[in-house]
PDB file of N, CA and C in Angstrom:
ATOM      1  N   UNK A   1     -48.386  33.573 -30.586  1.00  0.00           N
ATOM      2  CA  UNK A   1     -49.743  33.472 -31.126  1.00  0.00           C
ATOM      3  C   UNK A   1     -50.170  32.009 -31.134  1.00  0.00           C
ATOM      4  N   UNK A   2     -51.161  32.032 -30.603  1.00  0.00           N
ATOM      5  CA  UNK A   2     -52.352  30.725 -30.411  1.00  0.00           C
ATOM      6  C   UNK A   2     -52.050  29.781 -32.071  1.00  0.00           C
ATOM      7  N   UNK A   3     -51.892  28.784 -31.859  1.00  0.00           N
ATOM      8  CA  UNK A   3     -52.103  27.837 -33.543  1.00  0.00           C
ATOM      9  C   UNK A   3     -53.226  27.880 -33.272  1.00  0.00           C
ATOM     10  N   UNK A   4     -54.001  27.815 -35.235  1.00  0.00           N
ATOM     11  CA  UNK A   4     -55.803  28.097 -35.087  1.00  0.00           C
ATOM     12  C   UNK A   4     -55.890  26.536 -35.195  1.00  0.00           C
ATOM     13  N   UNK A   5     -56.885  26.208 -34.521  1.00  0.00           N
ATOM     14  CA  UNK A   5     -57.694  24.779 -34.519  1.00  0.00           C
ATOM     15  C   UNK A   5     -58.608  24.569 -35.615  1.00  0.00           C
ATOM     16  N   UNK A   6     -59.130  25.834 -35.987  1.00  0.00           N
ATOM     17  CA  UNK A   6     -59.863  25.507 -36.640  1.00  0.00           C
ATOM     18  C   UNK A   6     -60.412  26.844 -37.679  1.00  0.00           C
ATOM     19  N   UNK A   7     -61.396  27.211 -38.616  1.00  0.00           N
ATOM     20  CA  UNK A   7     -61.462  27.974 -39.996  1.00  0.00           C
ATOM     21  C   UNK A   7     -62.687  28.383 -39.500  1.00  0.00           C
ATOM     22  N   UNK A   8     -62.521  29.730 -38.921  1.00  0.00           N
ATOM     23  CA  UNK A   8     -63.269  30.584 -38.189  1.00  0.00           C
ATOM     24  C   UNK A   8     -64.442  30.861 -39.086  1.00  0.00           C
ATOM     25  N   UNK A   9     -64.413  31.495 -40.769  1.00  0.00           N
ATOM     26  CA  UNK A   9     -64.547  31.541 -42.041  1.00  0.00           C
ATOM     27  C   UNK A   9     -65.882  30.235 -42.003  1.00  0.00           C
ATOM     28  N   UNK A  10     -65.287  29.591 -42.138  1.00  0.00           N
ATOM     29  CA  UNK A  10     -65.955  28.226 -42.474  1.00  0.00           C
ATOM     30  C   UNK A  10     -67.141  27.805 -41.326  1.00  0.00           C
ATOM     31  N   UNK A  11     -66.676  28.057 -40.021  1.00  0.00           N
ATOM     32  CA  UNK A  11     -67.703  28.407 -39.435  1.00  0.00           C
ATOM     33  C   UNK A  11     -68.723  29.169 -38.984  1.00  0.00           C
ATOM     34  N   UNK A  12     -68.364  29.992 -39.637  1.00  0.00           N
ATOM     35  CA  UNK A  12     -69.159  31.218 -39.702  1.00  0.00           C
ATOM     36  C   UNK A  12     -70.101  30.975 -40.410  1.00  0.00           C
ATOM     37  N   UNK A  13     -69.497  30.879 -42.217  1.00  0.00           N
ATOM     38  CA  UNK A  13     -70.369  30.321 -42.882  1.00  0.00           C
ATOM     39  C   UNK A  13     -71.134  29.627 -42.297  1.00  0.00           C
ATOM     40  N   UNK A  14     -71.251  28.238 -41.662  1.00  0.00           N
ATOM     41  CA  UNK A  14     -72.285  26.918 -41.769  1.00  0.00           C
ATOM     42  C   UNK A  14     -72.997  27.548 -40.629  1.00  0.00           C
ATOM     43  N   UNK A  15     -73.007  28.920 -39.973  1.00  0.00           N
ATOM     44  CA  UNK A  15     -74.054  29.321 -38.541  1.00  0.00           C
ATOM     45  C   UNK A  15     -74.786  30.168 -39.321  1.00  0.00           C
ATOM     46  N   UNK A  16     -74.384  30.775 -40.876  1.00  0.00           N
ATOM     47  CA  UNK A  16     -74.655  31.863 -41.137  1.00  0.00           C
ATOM     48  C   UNK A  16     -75.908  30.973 -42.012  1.00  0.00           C
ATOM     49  N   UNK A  17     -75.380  29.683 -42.535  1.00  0.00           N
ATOM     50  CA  UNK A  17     -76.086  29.053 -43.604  1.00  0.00           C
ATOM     51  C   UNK A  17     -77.567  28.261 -42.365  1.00  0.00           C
ATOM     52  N   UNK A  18     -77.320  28.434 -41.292  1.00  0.00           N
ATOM     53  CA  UNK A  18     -77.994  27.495 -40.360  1.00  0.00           C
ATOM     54  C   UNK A  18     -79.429  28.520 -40.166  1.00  0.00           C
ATOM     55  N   UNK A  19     -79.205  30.035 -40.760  1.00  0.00           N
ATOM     56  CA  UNK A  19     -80.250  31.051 -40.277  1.00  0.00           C
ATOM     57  C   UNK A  19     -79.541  32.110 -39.221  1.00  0.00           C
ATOM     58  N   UNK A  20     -78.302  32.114 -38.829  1.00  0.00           N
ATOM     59  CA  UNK A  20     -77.587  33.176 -37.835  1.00  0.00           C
ATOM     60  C   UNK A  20     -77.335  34.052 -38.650  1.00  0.00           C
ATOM     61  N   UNK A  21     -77.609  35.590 -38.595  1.00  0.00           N
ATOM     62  CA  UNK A  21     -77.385  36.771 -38.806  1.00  0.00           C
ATOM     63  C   UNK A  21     -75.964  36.664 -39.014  1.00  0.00           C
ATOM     64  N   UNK A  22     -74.828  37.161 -39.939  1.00  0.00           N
ATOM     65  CA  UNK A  22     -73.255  37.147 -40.661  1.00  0.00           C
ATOM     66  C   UNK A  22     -72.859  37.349 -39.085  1.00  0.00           C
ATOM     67  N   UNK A  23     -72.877  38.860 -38.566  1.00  0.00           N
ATOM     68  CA  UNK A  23     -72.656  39.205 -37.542  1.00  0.00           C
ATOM     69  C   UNK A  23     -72.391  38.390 -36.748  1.00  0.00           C
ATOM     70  N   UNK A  24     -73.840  38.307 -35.899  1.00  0.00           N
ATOM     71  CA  UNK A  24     -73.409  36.811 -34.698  1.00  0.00           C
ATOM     72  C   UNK A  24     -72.573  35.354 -35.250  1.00  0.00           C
ATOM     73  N   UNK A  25     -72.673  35.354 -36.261  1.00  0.00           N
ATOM     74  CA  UNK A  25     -72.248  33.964 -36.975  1.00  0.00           C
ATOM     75  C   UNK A  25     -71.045  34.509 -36.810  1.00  0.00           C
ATOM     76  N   UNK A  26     -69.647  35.283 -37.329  1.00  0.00           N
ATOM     77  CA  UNK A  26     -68.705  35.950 -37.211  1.00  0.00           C
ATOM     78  C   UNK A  26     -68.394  35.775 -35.633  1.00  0.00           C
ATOM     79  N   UNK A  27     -68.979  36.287 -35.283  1.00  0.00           N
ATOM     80  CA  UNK A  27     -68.644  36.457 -33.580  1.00  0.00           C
ATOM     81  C   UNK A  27     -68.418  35.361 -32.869  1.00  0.00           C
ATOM     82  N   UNK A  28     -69.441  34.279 -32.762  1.00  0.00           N
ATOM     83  CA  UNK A  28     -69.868  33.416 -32.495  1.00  0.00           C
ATOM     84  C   UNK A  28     -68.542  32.024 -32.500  1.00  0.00           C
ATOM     85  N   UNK A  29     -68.278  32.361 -33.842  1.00  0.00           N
ATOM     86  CA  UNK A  29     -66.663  31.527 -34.635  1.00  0.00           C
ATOM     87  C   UNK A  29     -65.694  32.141 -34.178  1.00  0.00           C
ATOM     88  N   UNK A  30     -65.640  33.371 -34.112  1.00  0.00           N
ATOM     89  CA  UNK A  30     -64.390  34.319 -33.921  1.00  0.00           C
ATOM     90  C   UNK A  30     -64.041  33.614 -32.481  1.00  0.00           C
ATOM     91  N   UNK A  31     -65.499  33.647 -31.041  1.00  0.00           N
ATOM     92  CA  UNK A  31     -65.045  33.484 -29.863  1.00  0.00           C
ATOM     93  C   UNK A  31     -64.237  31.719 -29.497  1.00  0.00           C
ATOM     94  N   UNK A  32     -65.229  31.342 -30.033  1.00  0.00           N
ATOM     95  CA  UNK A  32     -64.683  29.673 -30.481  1.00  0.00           C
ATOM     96  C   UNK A  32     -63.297  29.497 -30.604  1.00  0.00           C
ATOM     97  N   UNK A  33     -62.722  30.292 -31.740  1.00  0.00           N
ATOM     98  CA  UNK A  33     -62.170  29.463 -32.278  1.00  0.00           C
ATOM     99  C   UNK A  33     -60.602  30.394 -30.951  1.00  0.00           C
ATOM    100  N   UNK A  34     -61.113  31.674 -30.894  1.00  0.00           N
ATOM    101  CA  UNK A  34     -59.854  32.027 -29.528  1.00  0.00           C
ATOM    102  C   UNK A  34     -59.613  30.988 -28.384  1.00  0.00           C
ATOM    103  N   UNK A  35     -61.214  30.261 -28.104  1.00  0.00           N
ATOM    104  CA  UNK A  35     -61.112  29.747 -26.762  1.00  0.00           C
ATOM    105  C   UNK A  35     -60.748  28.296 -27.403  1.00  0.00           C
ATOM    106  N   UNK A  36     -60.414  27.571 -27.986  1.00  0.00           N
ATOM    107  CA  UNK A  36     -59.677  26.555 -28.917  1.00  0.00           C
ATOM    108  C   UNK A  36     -58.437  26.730 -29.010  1.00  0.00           C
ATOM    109  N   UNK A  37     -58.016  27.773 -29.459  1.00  0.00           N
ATOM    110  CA  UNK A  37     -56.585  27.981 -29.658  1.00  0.00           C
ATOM    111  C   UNK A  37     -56.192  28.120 -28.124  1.00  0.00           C
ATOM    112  N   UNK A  38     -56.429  28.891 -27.415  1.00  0.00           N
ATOM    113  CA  UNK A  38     -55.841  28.874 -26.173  1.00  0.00           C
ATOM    114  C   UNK A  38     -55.974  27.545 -25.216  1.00  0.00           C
ATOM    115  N   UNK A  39     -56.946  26.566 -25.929  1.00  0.00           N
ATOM    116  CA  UNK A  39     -57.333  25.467 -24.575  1.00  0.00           C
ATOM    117  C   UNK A  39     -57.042  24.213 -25.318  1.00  0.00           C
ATOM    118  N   UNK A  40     -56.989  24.025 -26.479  1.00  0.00           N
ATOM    119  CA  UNK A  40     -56.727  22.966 -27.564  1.00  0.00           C
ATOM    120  C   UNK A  40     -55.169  22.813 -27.860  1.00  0.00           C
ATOM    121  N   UNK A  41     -54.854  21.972 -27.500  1.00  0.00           N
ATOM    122  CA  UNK A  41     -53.419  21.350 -27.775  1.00  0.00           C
ATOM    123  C   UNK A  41     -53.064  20.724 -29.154  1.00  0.00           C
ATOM    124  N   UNK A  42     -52.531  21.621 -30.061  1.00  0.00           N
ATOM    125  CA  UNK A  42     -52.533  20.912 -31.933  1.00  0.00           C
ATOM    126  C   UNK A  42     -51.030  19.712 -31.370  1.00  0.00           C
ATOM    127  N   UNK A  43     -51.219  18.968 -32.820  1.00  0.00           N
ATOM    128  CA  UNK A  43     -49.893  18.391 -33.380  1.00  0.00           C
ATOM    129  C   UNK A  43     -48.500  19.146 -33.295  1.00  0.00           C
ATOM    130  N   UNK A  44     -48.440  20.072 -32.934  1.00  0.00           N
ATOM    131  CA  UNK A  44     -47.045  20.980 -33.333  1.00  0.00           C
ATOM    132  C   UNK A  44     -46.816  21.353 -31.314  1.00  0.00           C
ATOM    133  N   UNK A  45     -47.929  21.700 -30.988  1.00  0.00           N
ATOM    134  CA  UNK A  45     -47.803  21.686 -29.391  1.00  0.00           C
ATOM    135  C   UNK A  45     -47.300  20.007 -28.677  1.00  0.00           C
ATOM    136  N   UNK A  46     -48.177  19.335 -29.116  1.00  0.00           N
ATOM    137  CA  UNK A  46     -47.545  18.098 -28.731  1.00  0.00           C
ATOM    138  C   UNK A  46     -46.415  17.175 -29.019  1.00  0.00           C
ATOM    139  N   UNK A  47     -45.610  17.932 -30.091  1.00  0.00           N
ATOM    140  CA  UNK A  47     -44.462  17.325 -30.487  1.00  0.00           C
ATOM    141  C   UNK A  47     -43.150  17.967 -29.924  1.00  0.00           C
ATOM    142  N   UNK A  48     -43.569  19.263 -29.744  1.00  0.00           N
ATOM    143  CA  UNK A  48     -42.717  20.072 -28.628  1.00  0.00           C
ATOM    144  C   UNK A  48     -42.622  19.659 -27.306  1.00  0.00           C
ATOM    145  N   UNK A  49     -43.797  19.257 -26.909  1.00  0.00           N
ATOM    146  CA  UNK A  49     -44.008  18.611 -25.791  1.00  0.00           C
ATOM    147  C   UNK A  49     -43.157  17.327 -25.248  1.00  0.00           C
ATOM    148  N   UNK A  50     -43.216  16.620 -26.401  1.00  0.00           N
ATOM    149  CA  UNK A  50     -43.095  15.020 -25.856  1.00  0.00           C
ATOM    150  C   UNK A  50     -41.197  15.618 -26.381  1.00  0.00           C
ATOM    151  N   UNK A  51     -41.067  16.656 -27.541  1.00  0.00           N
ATOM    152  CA  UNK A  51     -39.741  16.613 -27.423  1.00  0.00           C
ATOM    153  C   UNK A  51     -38.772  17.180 -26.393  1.00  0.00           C
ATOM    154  N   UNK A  52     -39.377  17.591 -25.255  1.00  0.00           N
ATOM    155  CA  UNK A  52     -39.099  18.456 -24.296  1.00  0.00           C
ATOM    156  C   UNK A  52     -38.663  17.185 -23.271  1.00  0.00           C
ATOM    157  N   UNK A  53     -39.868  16.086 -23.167  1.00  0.00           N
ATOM    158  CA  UNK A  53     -40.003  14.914 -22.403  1.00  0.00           C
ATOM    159  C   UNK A  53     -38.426  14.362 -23.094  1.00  0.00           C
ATOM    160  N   UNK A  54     -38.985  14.176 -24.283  1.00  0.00           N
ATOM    161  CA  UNK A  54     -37.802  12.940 -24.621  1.00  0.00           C
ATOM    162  C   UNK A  54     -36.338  13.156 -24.278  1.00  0.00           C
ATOM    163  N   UNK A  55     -36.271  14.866 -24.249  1.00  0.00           N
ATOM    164  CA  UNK A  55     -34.928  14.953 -23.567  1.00  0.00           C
ATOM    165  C   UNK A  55     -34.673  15.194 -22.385  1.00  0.00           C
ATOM    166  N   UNK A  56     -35.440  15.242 -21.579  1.00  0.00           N
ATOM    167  CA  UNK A  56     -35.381  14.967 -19.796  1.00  0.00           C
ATOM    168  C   UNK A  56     -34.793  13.570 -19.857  1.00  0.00           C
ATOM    169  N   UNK A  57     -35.551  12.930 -20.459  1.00  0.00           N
ATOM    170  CA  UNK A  57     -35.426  11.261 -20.330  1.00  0.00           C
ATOM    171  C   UNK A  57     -34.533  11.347 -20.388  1.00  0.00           C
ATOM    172  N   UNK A  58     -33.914  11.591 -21.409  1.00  0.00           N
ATOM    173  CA  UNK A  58     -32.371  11.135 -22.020  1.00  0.00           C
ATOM    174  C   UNK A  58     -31.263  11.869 -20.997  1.00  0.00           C
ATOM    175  N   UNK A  59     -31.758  12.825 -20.426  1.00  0.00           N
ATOM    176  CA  UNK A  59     -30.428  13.690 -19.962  1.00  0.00           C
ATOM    177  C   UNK A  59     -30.529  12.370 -18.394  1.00  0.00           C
ATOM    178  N   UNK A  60     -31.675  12.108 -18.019  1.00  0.00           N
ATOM    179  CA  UNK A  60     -31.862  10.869 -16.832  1.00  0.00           C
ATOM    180  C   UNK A  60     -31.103   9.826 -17.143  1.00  0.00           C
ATOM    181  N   UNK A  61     -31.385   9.509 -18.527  1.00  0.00           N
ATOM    182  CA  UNK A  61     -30.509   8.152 -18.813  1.00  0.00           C
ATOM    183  C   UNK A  61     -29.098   8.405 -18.555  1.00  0.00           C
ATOM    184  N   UNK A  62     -28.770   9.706 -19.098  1.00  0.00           N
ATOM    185  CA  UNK A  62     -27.068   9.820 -19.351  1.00  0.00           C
ATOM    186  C   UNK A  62     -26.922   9.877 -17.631  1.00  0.00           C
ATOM    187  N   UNK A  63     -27.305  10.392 -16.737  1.00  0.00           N
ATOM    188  CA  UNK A  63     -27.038  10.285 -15.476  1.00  0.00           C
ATOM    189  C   UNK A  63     -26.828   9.199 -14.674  1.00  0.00           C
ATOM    190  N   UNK A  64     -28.140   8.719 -14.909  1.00  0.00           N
ATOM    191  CA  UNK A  64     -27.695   6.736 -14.163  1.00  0.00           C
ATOM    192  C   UNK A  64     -26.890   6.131 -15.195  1.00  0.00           C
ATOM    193  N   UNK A  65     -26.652   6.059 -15.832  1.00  0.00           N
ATOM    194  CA  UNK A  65     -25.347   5.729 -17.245  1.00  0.00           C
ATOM    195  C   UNK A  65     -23.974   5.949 -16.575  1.00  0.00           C
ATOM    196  N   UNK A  66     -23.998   7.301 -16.276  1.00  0.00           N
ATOM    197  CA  UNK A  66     -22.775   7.789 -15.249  1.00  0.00           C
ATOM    198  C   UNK A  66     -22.526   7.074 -13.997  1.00  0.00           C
ATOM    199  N   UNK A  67     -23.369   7.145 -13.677  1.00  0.00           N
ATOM    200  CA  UNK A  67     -23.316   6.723 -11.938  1.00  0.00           C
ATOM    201  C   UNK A  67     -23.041   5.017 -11.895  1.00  0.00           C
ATOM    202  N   UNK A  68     -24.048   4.179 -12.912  1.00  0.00           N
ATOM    203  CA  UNK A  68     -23.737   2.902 -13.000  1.00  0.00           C
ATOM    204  C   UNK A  68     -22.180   2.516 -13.500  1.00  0.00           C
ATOM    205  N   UNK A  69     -21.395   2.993 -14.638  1.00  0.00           N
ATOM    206  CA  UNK A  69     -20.222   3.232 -14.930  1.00  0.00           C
ATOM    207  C   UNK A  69     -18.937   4.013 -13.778  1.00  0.00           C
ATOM    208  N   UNK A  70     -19.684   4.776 -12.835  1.00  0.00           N
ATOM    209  CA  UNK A  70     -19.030   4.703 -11.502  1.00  0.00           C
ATOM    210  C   UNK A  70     -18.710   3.844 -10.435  1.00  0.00           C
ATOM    211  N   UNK A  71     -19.998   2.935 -10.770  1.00  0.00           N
ATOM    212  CA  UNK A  71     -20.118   2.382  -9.622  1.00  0.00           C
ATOM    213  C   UNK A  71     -19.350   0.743  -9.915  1.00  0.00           C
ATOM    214  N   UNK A  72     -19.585   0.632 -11.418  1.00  0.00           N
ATOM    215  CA  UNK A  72     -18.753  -0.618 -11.725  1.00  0.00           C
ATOM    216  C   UNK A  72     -17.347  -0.305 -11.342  1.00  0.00           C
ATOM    217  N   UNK A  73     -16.796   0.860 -11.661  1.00  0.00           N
ATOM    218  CA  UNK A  73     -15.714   1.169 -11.303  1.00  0.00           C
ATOM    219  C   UNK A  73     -14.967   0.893  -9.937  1.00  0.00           C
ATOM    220  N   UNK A  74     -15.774   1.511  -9.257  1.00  0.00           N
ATOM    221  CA  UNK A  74     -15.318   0.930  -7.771  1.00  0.00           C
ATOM    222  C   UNK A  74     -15.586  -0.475  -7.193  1.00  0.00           C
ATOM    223  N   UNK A  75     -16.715  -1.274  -7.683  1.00  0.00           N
ATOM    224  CA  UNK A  75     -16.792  -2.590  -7.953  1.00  0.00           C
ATOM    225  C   UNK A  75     -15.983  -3.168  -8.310  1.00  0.00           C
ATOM    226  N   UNK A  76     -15.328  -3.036  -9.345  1.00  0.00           N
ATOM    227  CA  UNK A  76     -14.139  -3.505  -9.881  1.00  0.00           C
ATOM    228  C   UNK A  76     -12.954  -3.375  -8.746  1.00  0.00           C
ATOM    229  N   UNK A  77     -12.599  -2.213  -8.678  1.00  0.00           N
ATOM    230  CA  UNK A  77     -11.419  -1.951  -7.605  1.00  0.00           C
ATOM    231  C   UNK A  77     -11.711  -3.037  -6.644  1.00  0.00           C
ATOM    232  N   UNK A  78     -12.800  -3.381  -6.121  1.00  0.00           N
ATOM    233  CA  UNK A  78     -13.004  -3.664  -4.914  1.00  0.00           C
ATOM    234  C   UNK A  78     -13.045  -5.229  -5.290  1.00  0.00           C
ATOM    235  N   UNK A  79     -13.506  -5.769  -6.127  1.00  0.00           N
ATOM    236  CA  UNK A  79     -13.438  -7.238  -6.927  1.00  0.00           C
ATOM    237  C   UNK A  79     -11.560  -7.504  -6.564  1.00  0.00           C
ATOM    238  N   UNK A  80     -10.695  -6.538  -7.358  1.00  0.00           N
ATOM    239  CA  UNK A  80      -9.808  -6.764  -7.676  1.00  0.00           C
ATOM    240  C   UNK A  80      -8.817  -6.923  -5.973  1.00  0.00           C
ATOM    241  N   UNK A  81      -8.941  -5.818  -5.313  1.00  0.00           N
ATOM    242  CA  UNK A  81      -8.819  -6.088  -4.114  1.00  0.00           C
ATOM    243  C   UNK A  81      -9.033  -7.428  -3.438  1.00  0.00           C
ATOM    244  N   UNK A  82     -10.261  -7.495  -3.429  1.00  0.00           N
ATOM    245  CA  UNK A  82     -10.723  -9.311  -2.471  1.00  0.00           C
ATOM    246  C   UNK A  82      -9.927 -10.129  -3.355  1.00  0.00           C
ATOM    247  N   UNK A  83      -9.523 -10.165  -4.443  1.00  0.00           N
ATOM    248  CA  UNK A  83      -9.308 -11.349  -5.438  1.00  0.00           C
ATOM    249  C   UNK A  83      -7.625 -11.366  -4.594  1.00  0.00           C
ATOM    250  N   UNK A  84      -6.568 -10.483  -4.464  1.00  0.00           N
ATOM    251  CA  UNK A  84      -5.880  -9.800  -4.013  1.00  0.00           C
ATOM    252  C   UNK A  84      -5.271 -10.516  -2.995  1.00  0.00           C
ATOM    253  N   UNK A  85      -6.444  -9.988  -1.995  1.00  0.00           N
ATOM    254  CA  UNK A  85      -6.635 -10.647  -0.589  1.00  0.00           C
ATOM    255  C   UNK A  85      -6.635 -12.388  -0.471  1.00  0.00           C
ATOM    256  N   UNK A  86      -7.679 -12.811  -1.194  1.00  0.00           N
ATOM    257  CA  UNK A  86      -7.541 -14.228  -1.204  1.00  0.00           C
ATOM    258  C   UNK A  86      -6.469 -15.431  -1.886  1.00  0.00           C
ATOM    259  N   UNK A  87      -5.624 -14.232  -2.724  1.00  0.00           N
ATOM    260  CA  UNK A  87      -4.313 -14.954  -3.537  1.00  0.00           C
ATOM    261  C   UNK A  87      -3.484 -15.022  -2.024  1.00  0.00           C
ATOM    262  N   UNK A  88      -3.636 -14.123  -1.247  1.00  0.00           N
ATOM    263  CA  UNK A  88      -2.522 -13.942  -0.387  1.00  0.00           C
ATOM    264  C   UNK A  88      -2.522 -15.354   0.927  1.00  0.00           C
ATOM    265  N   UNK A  89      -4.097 -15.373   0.863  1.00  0.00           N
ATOM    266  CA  UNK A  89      -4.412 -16.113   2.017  1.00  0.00           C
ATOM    267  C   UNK A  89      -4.741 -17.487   1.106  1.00  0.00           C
ATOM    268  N   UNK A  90      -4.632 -17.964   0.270  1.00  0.00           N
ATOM    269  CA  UNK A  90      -4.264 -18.710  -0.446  1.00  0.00           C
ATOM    270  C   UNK A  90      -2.986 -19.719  -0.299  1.00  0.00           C
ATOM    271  N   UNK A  91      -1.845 -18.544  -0.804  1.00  0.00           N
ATOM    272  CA  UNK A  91      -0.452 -18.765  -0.218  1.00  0.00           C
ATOM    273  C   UNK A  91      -0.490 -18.965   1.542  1.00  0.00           C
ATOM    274  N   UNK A  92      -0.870 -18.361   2.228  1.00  0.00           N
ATOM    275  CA  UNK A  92      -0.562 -18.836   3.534  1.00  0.00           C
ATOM    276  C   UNK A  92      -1.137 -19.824   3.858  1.00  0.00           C
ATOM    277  N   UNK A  93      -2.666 -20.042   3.538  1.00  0.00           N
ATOM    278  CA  UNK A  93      -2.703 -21.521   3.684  1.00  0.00           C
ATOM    279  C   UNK A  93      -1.862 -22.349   3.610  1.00  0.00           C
ATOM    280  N   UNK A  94      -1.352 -22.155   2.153  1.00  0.00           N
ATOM    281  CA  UNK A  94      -0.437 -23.419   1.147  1.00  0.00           C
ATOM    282  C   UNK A  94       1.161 -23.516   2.213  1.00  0.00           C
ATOM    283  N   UNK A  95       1.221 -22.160   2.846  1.00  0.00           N
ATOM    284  CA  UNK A  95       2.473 -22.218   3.490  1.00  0.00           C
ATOM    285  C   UNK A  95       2.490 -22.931   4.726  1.00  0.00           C
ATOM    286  N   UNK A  96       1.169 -22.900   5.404  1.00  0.00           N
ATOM    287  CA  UNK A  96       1.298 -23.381   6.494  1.00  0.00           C
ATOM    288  C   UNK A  96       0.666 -24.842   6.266  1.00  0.00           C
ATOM    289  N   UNK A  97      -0.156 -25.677   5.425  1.00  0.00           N
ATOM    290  CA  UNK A  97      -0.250 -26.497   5.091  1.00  0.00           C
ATOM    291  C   UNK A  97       1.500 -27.521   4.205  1.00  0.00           C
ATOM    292  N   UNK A  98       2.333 -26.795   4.091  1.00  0.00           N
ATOM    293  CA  UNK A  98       3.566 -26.999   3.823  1.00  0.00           C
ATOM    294  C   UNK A  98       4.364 -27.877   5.090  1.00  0.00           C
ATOM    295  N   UNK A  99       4.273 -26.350   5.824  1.00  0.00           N
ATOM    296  CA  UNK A  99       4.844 -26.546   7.300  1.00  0.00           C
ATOM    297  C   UNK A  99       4.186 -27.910   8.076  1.00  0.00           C
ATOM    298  N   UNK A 100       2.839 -27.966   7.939  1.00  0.00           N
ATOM    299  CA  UNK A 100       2.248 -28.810   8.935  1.00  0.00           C
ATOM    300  C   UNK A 100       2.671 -30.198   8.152  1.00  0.00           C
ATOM    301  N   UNK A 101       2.746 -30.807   6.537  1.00  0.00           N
ATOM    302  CA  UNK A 101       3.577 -31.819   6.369  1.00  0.00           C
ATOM    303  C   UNK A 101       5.376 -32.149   6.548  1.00  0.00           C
ATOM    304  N   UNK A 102       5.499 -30.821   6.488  1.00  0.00           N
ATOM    305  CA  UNK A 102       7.020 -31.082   6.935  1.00  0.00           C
ATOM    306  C   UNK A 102       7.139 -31.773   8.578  1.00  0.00           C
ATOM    307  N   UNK A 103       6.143 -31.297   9.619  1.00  0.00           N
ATOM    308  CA  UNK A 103       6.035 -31.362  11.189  1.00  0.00           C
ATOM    309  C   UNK A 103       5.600 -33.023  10.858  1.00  0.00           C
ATOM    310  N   UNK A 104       4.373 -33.413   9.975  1.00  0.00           N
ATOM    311  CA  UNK A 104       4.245 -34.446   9.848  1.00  0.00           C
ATOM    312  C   UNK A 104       5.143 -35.611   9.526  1.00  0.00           C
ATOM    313  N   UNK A 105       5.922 -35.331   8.341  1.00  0.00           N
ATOM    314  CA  UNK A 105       7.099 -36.030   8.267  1.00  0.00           C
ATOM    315  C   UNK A 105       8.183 -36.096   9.118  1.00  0.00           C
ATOM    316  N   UNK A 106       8.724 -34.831  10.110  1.00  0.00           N
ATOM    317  CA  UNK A 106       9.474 -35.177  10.449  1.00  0.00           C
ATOM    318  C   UNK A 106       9.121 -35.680  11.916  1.00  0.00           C
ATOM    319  N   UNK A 107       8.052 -35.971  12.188  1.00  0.00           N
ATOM    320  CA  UNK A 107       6.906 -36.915  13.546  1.00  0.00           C
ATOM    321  C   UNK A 107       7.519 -37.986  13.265  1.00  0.00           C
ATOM    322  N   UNK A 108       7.160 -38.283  11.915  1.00  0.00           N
ATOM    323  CA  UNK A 108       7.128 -40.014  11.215  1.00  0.00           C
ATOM    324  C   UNK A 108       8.509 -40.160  11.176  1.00  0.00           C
ATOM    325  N   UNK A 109       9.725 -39.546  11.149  1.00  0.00           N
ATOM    326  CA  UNK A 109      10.808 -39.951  11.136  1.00  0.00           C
ATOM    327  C   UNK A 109      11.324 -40.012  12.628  1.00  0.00           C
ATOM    328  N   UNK A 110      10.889 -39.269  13.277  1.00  0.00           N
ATOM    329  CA  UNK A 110      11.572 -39.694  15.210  1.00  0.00           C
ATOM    330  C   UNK A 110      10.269 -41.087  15.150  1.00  0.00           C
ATOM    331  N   UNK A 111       9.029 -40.926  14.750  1.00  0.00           N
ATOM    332  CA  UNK A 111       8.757 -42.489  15.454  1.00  0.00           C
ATOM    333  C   UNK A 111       9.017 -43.864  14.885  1.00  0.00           C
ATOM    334  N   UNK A 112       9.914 -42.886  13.219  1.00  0.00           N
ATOM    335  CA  UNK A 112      10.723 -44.252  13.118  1.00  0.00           C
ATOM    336  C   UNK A 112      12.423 -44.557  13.744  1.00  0.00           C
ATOM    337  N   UNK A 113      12.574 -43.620  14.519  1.00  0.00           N
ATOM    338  CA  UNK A 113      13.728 -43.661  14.693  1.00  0.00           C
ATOM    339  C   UNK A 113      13.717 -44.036  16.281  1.00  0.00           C
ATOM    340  N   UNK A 114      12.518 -43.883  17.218  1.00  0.00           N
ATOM    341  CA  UNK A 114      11.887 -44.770  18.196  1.00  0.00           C
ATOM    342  C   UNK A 114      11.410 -45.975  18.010  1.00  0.00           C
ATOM    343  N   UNK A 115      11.609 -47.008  17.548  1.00  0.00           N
ATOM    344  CA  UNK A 115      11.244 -48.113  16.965  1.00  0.00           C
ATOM    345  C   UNK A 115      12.735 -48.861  16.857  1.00  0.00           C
ATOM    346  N   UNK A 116      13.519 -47.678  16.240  1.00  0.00           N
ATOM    347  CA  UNK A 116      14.968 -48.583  15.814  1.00  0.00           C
ATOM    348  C   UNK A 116      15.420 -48.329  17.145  1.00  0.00           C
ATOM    349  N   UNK A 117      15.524 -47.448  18.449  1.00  0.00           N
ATOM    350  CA  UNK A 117      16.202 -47.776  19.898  1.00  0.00           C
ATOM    351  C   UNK A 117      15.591 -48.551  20.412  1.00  0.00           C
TER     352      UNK A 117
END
């Protein structure tokens, strides 16, 4: 059932008080106030409404909520990986930067040991 908009009664009265016959005055309010209720949106329709909205929203939020918390996830993995990767190649630098002063030093020791023949 339609919520009433408005006091069918009451308008009746003020058509009836205006010079309208009870009858048509009755009628007149009666049709009103159906085509109101069916086309007029009260306070109680619109709070259903927006509460209908507010939980779409929310069920949207909890979704990209999910997906962003997925996606850090594999971000992470993948952070942790490269970090991983570059400890490794890190060390090989350091290893072969090792090697290439050892080659260096031991250069400097045959061309000091070409110097003493």
């Amino acid at each position: 059932m339609a919520q009433p908009v408005m006091d069918t009664l009451q308008v009746a009265d003020a058509l009836q008080r205006s010079g309208m016959e009870r009858e048509q005055a009755e009628g007149v309010a009666s049709a009103f106030g159906t085509q109101l209720g069916d086309h007029v949106a009260v306070r109680k329709d619109l709070d259903l409404g927006f509460e209908r909205i507010l939980a779409h929203v929310d069920e949207r939020f909890a979704q990209v909520d999910k997906q962003f918390a997925e996606l850090r996830g594999e971000l992470t993995g993948e952070i942790k990986s490269l970090h991983t990767k570059f400890n490794v190649m890190g060390v090989g630098v350091a290893l072969v930067l090792a090697f290439l002063g050892v080659i260096a030093g031991f250069l400097a020791v045959l061309a000091g040991l070409d110097r003493l023949v």
